[in-house]
C-alpha atoms as a PDB file:
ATOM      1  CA  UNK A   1       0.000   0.000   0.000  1.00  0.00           C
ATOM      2  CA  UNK A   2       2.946   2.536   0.826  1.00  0.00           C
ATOM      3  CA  UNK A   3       4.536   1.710  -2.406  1.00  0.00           C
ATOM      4  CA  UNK A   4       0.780   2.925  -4.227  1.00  0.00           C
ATOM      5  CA  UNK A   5       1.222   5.709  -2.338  1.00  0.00           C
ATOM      6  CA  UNK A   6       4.236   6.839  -3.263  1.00  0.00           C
ATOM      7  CA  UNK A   7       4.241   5.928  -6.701  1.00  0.00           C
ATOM      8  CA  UNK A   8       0.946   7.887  -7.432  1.00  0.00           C
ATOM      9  CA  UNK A   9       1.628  10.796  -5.501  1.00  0.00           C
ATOM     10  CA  UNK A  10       5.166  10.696  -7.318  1.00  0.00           C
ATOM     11  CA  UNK A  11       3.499  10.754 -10.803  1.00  0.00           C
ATOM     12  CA  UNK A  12       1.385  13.949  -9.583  1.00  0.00           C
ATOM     13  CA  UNK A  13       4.302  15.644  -8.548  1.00  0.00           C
ATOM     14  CA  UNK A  14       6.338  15.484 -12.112  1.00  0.00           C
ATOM     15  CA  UNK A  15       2.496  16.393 -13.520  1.00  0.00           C
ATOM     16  CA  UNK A  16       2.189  19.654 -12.001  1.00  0.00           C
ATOM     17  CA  UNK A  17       6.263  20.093 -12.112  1.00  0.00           C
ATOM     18  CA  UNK A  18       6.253  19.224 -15.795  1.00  0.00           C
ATOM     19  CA  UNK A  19       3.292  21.834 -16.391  1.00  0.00           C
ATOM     20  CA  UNK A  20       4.987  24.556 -14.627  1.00  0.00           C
ATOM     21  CA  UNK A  21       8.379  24.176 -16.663  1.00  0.00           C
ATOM     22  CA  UNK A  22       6.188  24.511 -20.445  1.00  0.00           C
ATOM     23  CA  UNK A  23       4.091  27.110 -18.906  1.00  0.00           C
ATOM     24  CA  UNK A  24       6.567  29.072 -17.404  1.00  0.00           C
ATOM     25  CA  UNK A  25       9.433  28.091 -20.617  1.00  0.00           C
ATOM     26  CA  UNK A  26       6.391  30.351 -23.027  1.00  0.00           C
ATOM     27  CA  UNK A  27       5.859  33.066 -20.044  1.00  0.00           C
ATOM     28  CA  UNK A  28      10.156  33.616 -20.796  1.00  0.00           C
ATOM     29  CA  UNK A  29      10.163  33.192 -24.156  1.00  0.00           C
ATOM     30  CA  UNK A  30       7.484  36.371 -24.456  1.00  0.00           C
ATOM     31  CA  UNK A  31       8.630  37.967 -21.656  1.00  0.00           C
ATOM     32  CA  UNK A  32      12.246  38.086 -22.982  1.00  0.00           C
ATOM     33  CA  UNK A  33      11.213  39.415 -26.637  1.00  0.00           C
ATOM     34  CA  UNK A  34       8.718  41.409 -25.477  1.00  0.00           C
ATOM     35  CA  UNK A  35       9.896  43.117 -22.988  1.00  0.00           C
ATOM     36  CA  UNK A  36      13.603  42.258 -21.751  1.00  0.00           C
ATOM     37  CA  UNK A  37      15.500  41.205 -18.973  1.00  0.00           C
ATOM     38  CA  UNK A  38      13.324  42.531 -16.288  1.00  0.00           C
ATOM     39  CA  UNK A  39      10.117  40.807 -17.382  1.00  0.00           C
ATOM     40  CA  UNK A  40      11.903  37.360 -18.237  1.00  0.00           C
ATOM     41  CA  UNK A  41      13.471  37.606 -14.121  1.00  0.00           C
ATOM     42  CA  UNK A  42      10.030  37.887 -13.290  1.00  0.00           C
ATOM     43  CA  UNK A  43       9.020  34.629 -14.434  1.00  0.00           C
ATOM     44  CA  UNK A  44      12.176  33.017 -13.688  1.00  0.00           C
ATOM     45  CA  UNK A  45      11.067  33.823  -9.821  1.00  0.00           C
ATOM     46  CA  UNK A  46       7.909  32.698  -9.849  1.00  0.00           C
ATOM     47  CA  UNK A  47       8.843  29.598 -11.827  1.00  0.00           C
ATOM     48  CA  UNK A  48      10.540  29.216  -8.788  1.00  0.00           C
ATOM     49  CA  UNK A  49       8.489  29.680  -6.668  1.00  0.00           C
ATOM     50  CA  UNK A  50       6.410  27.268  -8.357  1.00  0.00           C
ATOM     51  CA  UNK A  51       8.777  25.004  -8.191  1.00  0.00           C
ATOM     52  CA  UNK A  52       8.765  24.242  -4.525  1.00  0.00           C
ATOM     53  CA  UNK A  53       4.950  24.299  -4.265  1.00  0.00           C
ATOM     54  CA  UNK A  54       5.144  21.425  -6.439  1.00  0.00           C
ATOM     55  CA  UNK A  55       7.650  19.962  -3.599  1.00  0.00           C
ATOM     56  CA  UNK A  56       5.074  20.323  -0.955  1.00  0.00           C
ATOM     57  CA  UNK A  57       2.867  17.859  -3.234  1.00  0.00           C
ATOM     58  CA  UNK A  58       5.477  15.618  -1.724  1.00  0.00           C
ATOM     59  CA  UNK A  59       4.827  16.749   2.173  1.00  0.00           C
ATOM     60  CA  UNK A  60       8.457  18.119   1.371  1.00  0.00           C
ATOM     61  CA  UNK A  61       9.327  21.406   3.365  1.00  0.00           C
ATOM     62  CA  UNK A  62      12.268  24.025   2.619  1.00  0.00           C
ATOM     63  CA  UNK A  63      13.597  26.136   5.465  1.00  0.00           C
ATOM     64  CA  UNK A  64      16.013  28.653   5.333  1.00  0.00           C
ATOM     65  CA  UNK A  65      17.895  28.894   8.198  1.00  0.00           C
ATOM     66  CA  UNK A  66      19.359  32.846   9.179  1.00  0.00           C
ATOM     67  CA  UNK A  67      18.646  34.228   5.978  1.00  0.00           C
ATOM     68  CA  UNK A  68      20.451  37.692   6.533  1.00  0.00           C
ATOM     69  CA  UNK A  69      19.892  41.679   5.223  1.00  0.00           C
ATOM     70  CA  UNK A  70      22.883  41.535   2.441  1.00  0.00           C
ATOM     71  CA  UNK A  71      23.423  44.705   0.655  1.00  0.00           C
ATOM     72  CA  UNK A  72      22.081  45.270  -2.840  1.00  0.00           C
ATOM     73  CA  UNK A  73      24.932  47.796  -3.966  1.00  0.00           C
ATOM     74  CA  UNK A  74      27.214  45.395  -4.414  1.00  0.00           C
ATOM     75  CA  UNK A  75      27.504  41.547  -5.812  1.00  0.00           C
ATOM     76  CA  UNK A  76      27.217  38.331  -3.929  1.00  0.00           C
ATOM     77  CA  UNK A  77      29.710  35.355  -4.336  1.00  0.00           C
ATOM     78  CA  UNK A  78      27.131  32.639  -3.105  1.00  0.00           C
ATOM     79  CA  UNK A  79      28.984  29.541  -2.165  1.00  0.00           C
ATOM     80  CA  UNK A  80      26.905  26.148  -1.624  1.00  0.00           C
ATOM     81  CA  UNK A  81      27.857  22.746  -1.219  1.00  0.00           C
ATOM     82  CA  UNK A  82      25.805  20.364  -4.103  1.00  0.00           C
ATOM     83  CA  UNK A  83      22.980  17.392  -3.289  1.00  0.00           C
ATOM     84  CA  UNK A  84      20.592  17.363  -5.775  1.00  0.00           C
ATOM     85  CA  UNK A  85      19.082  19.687  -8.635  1.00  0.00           C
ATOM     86  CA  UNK A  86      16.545  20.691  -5.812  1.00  0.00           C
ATOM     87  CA  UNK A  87      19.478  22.997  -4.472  1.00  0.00           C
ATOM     88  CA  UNK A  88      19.207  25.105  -6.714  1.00  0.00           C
ATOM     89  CA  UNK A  89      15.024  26.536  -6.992  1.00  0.00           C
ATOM     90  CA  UNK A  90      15.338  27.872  -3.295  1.00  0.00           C
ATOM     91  CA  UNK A  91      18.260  30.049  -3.836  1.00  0.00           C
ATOM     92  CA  UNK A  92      16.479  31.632  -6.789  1.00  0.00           C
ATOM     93  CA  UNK A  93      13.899  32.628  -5.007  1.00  0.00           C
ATOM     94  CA  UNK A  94      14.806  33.548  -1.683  1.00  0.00           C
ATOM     95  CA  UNK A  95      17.739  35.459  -3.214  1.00  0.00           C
ATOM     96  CA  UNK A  96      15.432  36.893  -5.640  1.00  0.00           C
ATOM     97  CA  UNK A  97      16.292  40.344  -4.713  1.00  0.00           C
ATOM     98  CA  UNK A  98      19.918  39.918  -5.683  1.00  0.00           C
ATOM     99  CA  UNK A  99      19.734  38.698  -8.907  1.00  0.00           C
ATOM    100  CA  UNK A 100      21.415  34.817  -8.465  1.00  0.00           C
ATOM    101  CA  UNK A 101      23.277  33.714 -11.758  1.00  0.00           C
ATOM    102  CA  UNK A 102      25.228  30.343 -11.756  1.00  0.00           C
ATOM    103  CA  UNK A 103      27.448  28.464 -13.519  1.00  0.00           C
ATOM    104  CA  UNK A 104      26.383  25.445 -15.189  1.00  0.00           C
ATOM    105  CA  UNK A 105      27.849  22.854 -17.309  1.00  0.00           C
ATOM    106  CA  UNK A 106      26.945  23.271 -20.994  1.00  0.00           C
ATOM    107  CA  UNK A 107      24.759  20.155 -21.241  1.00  0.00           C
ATOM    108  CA  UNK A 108      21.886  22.011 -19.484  1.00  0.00           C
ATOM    109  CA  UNK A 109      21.848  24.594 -22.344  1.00  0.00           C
ATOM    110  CA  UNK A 110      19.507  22.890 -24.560  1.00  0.00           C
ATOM    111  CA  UNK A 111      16.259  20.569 -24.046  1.00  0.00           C
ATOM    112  CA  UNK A 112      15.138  21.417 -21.007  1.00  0.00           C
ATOM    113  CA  UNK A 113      11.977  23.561 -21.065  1.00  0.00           C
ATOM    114  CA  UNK A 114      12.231  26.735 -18.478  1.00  0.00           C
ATOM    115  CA  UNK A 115      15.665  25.542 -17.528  1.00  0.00           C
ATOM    116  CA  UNK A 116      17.996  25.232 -20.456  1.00  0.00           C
ATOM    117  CA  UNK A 117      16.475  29.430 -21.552  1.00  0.00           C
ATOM    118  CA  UNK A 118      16.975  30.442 -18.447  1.00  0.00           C
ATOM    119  CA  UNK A 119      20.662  29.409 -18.402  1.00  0.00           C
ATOM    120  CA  UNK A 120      20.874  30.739 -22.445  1.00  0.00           C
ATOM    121  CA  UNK A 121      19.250  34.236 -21.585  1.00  0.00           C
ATOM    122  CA  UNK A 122      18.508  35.030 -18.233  1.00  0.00           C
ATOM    123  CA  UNK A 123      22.823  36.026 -17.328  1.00  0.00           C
ATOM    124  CA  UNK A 124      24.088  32.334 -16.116  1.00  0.00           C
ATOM    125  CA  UNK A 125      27.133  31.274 -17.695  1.00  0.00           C
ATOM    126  CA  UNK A 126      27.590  27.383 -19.420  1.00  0.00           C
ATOM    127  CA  UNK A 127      30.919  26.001 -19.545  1.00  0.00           C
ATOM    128  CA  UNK A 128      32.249  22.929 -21.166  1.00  0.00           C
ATOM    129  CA  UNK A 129      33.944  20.824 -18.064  1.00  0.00           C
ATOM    130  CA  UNK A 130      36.110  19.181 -21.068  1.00  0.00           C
ATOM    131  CA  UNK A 131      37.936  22.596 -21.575  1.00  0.00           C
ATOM    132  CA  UNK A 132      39.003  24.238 -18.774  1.00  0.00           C
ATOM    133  CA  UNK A 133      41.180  26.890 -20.274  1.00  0.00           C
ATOM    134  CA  UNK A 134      37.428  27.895 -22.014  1.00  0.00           C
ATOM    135  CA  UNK A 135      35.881  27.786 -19.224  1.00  0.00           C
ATOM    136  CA  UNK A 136      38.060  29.940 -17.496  1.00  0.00           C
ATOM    137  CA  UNK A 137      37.822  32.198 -19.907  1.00  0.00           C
ATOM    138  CA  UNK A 138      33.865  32.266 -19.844  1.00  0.00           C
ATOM    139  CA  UNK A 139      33.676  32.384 -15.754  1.00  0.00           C
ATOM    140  CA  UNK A 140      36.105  35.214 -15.861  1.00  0.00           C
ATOM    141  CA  UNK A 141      33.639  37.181 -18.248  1.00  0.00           C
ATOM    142  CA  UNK A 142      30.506  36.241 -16.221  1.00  0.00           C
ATOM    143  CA  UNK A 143      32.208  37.415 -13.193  1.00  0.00           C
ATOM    144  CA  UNK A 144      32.817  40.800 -14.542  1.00  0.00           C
ATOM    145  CA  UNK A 145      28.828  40.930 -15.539  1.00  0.00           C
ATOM    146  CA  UNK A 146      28.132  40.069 -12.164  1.00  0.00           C
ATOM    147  CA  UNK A 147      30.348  42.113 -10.545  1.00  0.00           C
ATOM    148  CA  UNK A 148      29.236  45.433 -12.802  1.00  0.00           C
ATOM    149  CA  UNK A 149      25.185  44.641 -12.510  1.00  0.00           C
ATOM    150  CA  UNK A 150      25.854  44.294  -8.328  1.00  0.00           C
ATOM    151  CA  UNK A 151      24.282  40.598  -9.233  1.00  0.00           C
ATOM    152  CA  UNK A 152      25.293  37.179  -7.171  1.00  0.00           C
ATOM    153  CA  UNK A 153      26.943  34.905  -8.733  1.00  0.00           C
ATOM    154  CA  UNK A 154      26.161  31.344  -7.089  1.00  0.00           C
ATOM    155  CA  UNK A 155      28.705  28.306  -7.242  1.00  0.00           C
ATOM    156  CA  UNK A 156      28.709  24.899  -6.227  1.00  0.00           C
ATOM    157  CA  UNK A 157      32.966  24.173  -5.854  1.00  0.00           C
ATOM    158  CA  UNK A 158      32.478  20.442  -5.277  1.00  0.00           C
ATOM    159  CA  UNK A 159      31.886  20.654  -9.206  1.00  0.00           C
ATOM    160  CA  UNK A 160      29.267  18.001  -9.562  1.00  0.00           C
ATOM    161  CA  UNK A 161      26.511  16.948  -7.010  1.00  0.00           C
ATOM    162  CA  UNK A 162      27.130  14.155  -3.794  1.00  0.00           C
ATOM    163  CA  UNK A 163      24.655  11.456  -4.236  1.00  0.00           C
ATOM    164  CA  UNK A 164      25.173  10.427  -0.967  1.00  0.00           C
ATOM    165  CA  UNK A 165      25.211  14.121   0.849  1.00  0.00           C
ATOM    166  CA  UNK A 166      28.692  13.984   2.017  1.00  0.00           C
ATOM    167  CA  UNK A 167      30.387  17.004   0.791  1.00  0.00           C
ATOM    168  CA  UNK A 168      32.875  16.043  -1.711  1.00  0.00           C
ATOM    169  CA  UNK A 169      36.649  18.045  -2.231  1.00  0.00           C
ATOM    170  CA  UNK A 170      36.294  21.647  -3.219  1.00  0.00           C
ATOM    171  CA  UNK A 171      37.771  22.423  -6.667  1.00  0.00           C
ATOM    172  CA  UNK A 172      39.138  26.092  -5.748  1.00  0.00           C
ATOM    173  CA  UNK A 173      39.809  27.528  -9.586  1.00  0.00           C
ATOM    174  CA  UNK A 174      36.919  28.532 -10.155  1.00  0.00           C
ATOM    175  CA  UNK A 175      36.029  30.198  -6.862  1.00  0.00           C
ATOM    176  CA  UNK A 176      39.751  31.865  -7.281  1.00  0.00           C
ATOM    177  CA  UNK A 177      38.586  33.420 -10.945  1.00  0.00           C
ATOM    178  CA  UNK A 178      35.387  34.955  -9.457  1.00  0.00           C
ATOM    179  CA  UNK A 179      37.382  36.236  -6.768  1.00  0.00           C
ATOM    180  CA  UNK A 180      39.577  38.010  -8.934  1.00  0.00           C
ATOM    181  CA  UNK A 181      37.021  39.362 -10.979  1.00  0.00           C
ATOM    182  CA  UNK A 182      34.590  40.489  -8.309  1.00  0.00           C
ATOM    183  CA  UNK A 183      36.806  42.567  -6.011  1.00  0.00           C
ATOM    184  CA  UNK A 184      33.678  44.410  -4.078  1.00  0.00           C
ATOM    185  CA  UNK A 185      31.504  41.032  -3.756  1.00  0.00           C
ATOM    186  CA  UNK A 186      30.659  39.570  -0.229  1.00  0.00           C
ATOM    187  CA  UNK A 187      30.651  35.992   0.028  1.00  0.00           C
ATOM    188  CA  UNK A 188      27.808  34.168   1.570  1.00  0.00           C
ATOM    189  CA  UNK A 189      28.557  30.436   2.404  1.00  0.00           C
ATOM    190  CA  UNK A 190      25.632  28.153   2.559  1.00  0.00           C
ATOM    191  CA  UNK A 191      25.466  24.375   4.043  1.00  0.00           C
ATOM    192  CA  UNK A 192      22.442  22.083   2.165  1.00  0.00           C
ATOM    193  CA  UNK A 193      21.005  19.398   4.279  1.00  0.00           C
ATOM    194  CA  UNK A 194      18.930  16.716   2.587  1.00  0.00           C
ATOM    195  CA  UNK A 195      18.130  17.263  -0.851  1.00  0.00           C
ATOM    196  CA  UNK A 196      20.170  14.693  -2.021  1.00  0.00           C
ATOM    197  CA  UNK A 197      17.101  11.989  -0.738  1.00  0.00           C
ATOM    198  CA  UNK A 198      15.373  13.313  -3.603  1.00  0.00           C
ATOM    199  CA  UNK A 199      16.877  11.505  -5.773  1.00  0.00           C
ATOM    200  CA  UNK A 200      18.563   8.275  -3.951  1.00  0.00           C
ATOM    201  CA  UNK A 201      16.161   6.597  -6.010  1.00  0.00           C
ATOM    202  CA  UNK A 202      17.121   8.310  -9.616  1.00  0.00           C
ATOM    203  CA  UNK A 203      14.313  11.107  -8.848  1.00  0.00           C
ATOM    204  CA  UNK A 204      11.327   8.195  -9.345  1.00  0.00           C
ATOM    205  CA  UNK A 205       9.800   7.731  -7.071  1.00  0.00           C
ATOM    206  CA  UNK A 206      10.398  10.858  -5.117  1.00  0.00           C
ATOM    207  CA  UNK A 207      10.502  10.488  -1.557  1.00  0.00           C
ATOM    208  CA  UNK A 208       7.820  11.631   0.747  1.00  0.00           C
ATOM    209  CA  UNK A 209       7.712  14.460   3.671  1.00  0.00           C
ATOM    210  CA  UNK A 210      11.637  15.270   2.981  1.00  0.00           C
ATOM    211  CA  UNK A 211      12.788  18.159   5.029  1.00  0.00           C
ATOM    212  CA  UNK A 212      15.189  20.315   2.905  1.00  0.00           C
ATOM    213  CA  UNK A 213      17.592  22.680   5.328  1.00  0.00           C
ATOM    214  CA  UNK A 214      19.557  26.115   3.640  1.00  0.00           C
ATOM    215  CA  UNK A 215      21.986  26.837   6.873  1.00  0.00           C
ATOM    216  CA  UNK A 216      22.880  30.839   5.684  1.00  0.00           C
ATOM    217  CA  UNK A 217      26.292  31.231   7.436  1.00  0.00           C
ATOM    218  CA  UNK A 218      27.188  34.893   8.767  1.00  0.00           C
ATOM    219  CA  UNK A 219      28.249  36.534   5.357  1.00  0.00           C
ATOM    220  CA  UNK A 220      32.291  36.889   4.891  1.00  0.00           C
ATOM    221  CA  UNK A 221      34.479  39.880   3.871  1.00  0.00           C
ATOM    222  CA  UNK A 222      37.266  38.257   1.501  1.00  0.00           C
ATOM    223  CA  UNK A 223      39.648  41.354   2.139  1.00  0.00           C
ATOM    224  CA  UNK A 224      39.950  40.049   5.407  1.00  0.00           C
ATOM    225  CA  UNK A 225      41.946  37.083   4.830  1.00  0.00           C
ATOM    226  CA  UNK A 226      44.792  35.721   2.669  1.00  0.00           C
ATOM    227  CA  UNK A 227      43.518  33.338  -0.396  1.00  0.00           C
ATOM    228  CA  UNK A 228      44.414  30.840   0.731  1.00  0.00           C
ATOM    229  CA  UNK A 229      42.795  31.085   4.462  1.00  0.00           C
ATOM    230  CA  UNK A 230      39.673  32.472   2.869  1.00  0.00           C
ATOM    231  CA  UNK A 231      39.583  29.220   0.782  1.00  0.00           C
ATOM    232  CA  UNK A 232      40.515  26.835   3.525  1.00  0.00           C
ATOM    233  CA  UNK A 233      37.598  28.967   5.996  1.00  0.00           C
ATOM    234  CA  UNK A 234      35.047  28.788   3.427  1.00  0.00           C
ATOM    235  CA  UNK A 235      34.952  25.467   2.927  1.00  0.00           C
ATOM    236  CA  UNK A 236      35.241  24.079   6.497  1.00  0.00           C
ATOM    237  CA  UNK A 237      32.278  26.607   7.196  1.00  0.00           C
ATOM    238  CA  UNK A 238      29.709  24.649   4.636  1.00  0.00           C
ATOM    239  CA  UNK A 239      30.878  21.496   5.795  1.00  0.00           C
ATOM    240  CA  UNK A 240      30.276  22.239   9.326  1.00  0.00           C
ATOM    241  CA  UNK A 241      26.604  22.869   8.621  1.00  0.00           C
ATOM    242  CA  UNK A 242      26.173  19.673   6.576  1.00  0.00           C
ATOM    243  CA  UNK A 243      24.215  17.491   9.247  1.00  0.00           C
ATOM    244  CA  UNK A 244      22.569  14.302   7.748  1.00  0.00           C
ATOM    245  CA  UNK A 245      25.091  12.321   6.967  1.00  0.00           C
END
């Protein structure tokens, strides 16, 4: 009987999820020609928001932990550890205000409705992971647009997401190209708890009545420590939030 359960509350979830990316893909696609970047964030949001509605089909609940009053005149370097694609629809829209932007592999530029746009037009960045001397290249140029538009730039260091939800090695070049290129931005370390029981099970069937946890730690001035200590700080600060594993 659980197993019924699951499985047809599961297929309800990717209904309304599934509806809200084509809806929400044409609401970007207008909103973009029509009327420009502004209009095309809107619905980027409140596909978003959307988004984790559809989670609650699943008795799943998101809490953000400390979210803090960050300035708006100047950029964000958001730094998150990496469990699941379900990381990344509550930083868009509790950090809504700031304008998050992220870097993404290149893959997820094409054939996903909503998703693969957003990354194309909305001021994300897609790199090829089999070229890193490109892809330093292309970070380097979306950190400048970040830094200039007083946007936050999001990254996940481990590089690729931990099935399991144990934190995985950071890979520090990219984090040391955005910090190079965005001089004024104030970093704001988050710890993920959770998300990655989405999808233990290959995202079907989802899980029920998942808790998912956003620990905000107490934002960090880079100027105040060497590279290498900021590095070394910023990582042991998201893995000392990571709790359920």
């Amino acid at each position: 009987m659980k197993k019924i359960v699951v499985y047809s509350v599961s297929v309800i979830y990717y209904l309304f999820f599934l509806g809200c990316l084509v809806f929400f893909h044409v609401l970007q696609v207008l909103g973009y020609r029509l009327f420009g970047y502004a209009i095309h964030k809107k619905s980027v949001d409140y596909l978003n928001f959307m988004l984790l509605r559809c989670l609650n089909i699943l008795g799943a609940r998101i809490d953000f932990q400390k979210l803090p009053e960050l300035p708006k005149n100047r950029p964000l370097l958001i730094v998150s550890n990496h469990q699941s694609t379900y990381d990344i629809p509550p930083i868009i829209w509790y950090f809504r205000a700031h304008h998050p932007k992220f870097i993404s592999k290149k893959e997820l530029g094409k054939g996903i409705p909503s998703v693969s746009y957003n990354l194309r037009h909305g001021g994300s960045v897609l790199i090829d992971r089999k070229d890193s001397k490109a892809a330093l290249v292309a970070i380097t140029a979306f950190a400048q647009r970040v830094e200039k538009n007083n946007w936050a730039a999001v990254i996940f260091p481990e590089g690729t997401r931990s099935k399991t939800g144990v934190p995985r090695r950071f890979q520090r070049n990219g984090l040391k190209t955005l910090l190079e290129h965005m001089p004024r931005a104030l970093i704001v370390p988050i710890s993920v708890n959770n998300s990655w029981k989405l999808g233990k099970d290959n995202y079907f069937p989802m899980p029920l009545g998942i808790r998912l946890t956003f620990k905000i730690h107490d934002p960090i001035e880079p100027s105040h420590f060497s590279e290498d200590d900021l590095l070394d700080q910023l990582e042991a600060t998201i893995k000392s939030g990571i709790l359920d594993v």
